[in-house]
N, C-alpha and C. Protein backbone atom coordinates (compact mmCIF):
# COMPACT_ATOMS: atom_id res chain seq x y z
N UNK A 1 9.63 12.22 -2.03
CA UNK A 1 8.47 11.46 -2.45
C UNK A 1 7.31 11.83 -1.53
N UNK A 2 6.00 11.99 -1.75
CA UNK A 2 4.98 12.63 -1.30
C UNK A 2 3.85 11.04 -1.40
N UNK A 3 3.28 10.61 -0.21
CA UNK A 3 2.18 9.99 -0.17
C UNK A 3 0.71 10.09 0.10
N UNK A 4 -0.11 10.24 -0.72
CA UNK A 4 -1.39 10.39 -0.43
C UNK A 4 -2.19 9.62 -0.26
N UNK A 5 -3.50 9.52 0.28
CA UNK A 5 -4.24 8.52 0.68
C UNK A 5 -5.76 8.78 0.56
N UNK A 6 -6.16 8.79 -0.30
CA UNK A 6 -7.74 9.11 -0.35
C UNK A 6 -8.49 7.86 0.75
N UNK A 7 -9.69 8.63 1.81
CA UNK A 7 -10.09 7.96 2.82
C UNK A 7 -11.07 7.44 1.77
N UNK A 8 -11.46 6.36 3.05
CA UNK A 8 -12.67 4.92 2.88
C UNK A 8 -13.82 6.11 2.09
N UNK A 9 -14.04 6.82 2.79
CA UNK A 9 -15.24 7.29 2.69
C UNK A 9 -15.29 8.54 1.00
N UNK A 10 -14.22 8.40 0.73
CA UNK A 10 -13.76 9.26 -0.51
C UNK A 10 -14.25 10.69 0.18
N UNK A 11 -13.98 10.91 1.10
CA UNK A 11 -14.37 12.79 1.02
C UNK A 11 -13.19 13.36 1.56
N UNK A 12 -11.83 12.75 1.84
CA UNK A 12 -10.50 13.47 1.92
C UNK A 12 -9.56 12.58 1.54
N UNK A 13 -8.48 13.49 1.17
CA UNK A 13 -7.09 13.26 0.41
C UNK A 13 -6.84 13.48 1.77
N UNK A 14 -5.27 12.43 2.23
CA UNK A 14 -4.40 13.09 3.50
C UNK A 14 -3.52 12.60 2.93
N UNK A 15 -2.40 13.84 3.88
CA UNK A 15 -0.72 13.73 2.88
C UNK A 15 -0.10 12.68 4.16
N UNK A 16 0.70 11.65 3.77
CA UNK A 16 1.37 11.37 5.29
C UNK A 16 2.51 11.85 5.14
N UNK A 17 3.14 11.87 6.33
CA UNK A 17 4.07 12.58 6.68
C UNK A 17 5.13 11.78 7.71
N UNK A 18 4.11 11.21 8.56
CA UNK A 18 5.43 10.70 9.87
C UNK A 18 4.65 9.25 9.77
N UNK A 19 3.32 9.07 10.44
CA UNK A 19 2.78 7.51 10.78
C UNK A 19 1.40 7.19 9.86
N UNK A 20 1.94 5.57 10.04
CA UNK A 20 0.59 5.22 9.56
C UNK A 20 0.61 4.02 10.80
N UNK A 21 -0.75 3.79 11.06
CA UNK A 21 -0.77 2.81 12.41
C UNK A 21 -2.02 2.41 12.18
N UNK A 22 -2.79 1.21 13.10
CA UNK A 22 -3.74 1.09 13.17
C UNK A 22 -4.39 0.62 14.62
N UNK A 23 -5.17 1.15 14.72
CA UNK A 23 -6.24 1.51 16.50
C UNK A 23 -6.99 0.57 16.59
N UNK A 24 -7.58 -0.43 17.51
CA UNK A 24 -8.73 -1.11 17.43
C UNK A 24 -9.47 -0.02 18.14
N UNK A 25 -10.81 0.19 17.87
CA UNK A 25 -11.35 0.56 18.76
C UNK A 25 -12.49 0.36 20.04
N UNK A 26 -12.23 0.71 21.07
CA UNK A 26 -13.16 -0.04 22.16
C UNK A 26 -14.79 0.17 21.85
N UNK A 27 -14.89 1.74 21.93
CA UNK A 27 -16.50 1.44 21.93
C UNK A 27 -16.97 0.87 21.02
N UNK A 28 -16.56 0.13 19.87
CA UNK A 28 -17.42 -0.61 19.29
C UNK A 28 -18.45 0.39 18.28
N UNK A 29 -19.19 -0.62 16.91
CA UNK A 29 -20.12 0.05 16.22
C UNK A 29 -21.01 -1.12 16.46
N UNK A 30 -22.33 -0.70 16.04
CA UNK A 30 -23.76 -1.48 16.31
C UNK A 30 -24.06 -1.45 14.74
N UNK A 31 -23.75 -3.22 14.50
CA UNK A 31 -24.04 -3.35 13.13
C UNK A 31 -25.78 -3.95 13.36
N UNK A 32 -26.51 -3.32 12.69
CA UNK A 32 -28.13 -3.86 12.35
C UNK A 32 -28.33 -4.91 11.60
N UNK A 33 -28.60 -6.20 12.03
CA UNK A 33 -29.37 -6.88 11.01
C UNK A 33 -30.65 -6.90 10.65
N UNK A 34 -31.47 -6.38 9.80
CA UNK A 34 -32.59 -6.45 9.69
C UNK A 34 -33.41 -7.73 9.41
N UNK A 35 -32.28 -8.19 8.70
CA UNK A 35 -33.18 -9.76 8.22
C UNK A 35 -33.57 -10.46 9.78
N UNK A 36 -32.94 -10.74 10.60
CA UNK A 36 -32.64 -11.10 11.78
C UNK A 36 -33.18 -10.43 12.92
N UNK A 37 -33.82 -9.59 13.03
CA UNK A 37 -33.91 -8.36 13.60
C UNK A 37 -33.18 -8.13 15.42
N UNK A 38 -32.03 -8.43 14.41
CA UNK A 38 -31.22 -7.85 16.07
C UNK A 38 -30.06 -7.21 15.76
N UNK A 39 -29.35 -6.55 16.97
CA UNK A 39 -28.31 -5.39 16.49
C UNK A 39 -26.61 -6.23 17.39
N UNK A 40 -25.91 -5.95 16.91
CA UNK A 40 -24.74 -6.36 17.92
C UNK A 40 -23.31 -5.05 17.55
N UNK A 41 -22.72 -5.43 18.64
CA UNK A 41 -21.91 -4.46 19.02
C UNK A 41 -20.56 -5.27 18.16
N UNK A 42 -19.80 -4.54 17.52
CA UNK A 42 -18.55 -5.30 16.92
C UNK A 42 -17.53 -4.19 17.39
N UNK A 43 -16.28 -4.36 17.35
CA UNK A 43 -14.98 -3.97 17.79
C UNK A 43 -14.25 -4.05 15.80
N UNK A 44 -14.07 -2.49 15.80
CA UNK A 44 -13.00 -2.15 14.57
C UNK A 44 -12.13 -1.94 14.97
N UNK A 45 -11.20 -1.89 13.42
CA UNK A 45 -9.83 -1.54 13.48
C UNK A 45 -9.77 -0.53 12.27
N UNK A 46 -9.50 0.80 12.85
CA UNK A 46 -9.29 1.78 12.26
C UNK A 46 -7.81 2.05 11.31
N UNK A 47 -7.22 2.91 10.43
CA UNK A 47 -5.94 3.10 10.32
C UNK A 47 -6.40 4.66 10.04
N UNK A 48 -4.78 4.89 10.76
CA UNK A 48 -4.94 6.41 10.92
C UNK A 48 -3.79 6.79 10.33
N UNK A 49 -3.35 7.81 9.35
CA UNK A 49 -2.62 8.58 8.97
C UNK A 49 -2.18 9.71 9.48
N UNK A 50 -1.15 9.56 9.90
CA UNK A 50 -0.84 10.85 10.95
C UNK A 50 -1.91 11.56 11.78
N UNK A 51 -2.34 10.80 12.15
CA UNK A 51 -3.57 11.10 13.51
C UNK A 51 -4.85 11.52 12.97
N UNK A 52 -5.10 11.43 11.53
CA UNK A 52 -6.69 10.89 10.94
C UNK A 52 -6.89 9.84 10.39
N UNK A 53 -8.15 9.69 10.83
CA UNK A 53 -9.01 8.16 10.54
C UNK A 53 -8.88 8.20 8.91
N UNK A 54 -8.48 7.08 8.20
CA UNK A 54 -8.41 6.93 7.08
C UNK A 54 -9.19 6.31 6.07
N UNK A 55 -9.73 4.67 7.20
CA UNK A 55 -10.52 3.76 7.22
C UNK A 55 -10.41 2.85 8.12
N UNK A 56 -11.64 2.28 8.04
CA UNK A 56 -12.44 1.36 9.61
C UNK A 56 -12.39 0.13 8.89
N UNK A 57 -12.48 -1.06 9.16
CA UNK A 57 -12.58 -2.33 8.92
C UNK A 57 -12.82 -3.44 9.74
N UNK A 58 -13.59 -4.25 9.87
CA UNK A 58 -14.24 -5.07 11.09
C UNK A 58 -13.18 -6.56 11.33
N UNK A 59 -11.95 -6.29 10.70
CA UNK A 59 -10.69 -7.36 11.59
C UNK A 59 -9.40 -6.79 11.46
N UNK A 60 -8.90 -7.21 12.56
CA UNK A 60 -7.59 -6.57 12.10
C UNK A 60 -6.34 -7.49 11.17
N UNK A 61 -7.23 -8.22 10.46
CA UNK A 61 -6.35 -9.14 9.31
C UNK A 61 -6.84 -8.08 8.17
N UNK A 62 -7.96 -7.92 7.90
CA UNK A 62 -8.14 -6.66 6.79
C UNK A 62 -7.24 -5.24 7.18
N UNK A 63 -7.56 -4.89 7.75
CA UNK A 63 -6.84 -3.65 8.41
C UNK A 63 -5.08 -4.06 8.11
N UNK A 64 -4.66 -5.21 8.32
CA UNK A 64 -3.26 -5.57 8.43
C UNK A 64 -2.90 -5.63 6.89
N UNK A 65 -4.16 -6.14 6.14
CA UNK A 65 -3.58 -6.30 4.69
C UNK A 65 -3.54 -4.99 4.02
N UNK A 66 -4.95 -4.44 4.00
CA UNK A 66 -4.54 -2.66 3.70
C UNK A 66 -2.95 -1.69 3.64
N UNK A 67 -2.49 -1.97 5.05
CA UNK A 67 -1.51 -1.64 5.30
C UNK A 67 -0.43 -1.73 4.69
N UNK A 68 -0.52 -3.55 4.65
CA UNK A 68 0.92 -4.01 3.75
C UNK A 68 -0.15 -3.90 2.19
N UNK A 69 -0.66 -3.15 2.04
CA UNK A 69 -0.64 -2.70 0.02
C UNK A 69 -0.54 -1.05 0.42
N UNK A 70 -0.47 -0.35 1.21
CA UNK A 70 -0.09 0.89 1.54
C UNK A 70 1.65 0.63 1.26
N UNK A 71 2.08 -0.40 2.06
CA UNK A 71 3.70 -0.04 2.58
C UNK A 71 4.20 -0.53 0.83
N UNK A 72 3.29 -1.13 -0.35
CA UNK A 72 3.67 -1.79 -1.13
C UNK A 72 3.73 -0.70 -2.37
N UNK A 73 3.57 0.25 -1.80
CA UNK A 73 2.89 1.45 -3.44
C UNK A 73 4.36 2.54 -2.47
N UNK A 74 5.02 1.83 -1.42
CA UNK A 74 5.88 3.34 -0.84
C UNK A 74 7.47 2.76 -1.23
N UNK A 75 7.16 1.56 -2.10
CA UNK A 75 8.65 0.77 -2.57
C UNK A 75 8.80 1.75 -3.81
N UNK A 76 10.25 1.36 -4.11
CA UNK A 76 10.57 2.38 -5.29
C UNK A 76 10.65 1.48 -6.52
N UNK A 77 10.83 2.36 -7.57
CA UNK A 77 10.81 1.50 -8.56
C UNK A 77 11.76 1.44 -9.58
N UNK A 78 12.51 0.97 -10.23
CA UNK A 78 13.76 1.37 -10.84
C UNK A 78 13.66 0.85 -12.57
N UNK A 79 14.41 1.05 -13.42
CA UNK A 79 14.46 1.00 -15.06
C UNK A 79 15.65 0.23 -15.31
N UNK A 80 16.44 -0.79 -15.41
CA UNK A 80 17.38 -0.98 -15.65
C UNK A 80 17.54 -1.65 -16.77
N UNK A 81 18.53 -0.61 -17.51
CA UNK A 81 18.76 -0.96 -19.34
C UNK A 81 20.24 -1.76 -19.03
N UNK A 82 20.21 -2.48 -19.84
CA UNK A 82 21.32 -3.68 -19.89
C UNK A 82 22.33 -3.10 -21.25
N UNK A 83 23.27 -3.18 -20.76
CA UNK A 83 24.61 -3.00 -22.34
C UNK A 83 25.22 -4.24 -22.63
N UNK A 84 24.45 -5.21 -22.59
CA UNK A 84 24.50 -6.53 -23.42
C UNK A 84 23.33 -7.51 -23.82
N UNK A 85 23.58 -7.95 -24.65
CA UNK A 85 21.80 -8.66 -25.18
C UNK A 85 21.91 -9.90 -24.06
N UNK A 86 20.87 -10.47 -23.31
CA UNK A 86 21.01 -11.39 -22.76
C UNK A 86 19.94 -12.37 -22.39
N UNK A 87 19.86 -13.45 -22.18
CA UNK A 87 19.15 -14.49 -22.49
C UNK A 87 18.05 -13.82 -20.93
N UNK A 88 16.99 -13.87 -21.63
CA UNK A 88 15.50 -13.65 -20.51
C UNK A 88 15.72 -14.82 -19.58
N UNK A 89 16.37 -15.44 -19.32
CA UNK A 89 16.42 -16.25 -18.04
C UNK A 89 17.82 -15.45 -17.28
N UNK A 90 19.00 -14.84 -17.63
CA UNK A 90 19.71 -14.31 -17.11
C UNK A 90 19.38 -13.13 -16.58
N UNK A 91 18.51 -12.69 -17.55
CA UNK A 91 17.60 -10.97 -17.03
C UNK A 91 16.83 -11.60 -15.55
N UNK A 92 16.09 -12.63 -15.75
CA UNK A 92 15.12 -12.72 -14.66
C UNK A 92 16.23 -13.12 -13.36
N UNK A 93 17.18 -13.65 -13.92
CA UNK A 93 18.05 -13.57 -12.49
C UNK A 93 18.62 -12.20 -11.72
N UNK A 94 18.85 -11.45 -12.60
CA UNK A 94 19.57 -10.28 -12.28
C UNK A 94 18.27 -9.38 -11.55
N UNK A 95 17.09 -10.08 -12.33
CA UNK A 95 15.81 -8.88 -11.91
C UNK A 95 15.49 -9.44 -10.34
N UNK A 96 15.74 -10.62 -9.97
CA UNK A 96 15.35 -11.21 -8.65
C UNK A 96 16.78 -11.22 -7.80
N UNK A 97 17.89 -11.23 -8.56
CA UNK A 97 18.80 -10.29 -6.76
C UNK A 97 18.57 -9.15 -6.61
N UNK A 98 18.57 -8.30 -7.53
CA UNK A 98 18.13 -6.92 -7.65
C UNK A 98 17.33 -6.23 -6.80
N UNK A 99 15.94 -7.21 -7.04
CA UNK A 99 14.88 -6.57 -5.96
C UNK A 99 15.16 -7.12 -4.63
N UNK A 100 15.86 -8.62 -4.23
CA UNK A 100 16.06 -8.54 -2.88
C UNK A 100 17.08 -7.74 -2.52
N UNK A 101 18.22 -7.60 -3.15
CA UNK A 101 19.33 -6.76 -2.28
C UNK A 101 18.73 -5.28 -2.12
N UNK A 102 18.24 -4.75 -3.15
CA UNK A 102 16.99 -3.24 -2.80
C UNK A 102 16.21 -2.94 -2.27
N UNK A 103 15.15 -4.09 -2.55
CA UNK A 103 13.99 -4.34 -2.10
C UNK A 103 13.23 -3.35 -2.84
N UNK A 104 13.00 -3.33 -3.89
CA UNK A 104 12.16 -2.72 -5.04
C UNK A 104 11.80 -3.47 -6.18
N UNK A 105 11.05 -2.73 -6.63
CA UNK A 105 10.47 -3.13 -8.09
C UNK A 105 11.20 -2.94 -9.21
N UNK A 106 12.09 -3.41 -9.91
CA UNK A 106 12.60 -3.41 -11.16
C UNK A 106 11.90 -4.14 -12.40
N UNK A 107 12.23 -3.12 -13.31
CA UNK A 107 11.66 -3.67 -14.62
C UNK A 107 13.37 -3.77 -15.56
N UNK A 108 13.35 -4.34 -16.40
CA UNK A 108 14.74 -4.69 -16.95
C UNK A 108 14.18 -4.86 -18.67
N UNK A 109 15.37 -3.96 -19.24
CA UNK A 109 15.35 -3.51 -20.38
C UNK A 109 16.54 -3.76 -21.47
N UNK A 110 16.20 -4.11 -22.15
CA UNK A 110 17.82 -3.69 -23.03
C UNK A 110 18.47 -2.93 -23.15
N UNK A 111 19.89 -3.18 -23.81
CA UNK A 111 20.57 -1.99 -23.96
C UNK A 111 20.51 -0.62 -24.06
N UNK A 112 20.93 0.30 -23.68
CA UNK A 112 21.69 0.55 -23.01
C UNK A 112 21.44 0.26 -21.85
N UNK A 113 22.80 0.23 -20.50
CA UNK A 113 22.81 0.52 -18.90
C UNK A 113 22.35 1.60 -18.70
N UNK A 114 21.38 2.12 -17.89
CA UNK A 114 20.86 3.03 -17.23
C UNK A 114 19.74 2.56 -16.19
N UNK A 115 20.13 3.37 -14.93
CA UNK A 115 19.41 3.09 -13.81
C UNK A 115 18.65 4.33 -13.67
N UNK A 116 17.21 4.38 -12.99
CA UNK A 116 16.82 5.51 -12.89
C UNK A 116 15.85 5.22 -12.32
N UNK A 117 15.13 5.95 -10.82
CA UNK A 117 14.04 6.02 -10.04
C UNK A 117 12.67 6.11 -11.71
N UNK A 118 11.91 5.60 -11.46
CA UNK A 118 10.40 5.58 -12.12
C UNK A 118 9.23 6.10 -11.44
N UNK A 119 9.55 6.35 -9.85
CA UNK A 119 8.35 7.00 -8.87
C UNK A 119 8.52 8.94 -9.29
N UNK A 120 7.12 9.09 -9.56
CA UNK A 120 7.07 9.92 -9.82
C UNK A 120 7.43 11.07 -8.19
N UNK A 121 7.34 12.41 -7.71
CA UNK A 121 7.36 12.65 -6.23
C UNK A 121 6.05 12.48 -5.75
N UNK A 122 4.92 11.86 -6.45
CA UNK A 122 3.72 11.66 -5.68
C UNK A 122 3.15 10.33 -5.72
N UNK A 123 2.79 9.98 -4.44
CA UNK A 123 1.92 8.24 -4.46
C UNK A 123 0.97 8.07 -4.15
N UNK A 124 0.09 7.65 -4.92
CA UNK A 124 -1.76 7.75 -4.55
C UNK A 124 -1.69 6.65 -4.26
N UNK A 125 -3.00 6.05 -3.43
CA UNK A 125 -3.72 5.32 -2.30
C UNK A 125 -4.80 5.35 -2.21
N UNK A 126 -5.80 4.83 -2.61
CA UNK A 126 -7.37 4.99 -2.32
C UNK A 126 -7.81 3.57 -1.58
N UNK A 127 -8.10 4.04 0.09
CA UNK A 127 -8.59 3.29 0.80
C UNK A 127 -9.45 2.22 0.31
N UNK A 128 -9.46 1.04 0.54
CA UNK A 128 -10.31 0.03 0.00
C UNK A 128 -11.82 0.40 0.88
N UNK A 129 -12.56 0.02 -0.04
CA UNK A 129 -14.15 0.06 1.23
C UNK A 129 -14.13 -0.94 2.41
N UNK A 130 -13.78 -2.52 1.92
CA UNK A 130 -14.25 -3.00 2.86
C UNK A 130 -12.74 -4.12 2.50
């Protein structure tokens, strides 16, 4: 399976490979208010994809949520056809141990049984702006 990540800024695709993490950074950016006319220094939190900047974000609760919808597109996803007709409340049971004992996304189908990955080998990601 192959993950990609189009940056904040849309001018690169990066493949990951080993990490995704996220940096606060010290020096700080100088956000301008004009209405106000004064400038202040704020402290980001970057995420980096195998050691490039991906996107910046001014908390690290945004930065933290990004992440967990990154780690949420790297779950797998599965098809499972059933070889018996069964009442949509028995499906929704089978569909909710399913995903905890896996920890994936299942969709549940009728007959026939068949299990089968649905992730294609590539996973897109487009950095949120803000």
């Amino acid at each position: 399976m192959e993950l990609l990540i189009r940056s904040q800024n849309k001018m690169s695709l990066i493949k990951y490979n080993k990490s995704i993490c996220i940096s606060k950074n010290r020096p700080g950016v100088i956000i301008i208010d004009i209405d106000q006319k004064k400038s202040d220094k704020k402290d980001v939190y970057s995420i980096f994809v195998d050691g490039e900047i991906a996107g910046t974000y001014f908390s690290e609760a945004r930065a933290l949520e990004v992440l967990d919808e990154i780690n949420s597109k790297i779950k797998c996803q599965y098809l499972v056809k059933c070889n018996a007709l069964l009442k949509q409340s028995d499906m929704q049971r089978i569909k909710r141990h399913l995903t905890k004992e896996y920890l994936g996304d299942f969709i549940l189908e009728a007959p026939p049984i068949e299990i089968k990955p649905l992730n294609s080998n590539i996973i897109y990601y487009e950095m949120p702006e803000k």
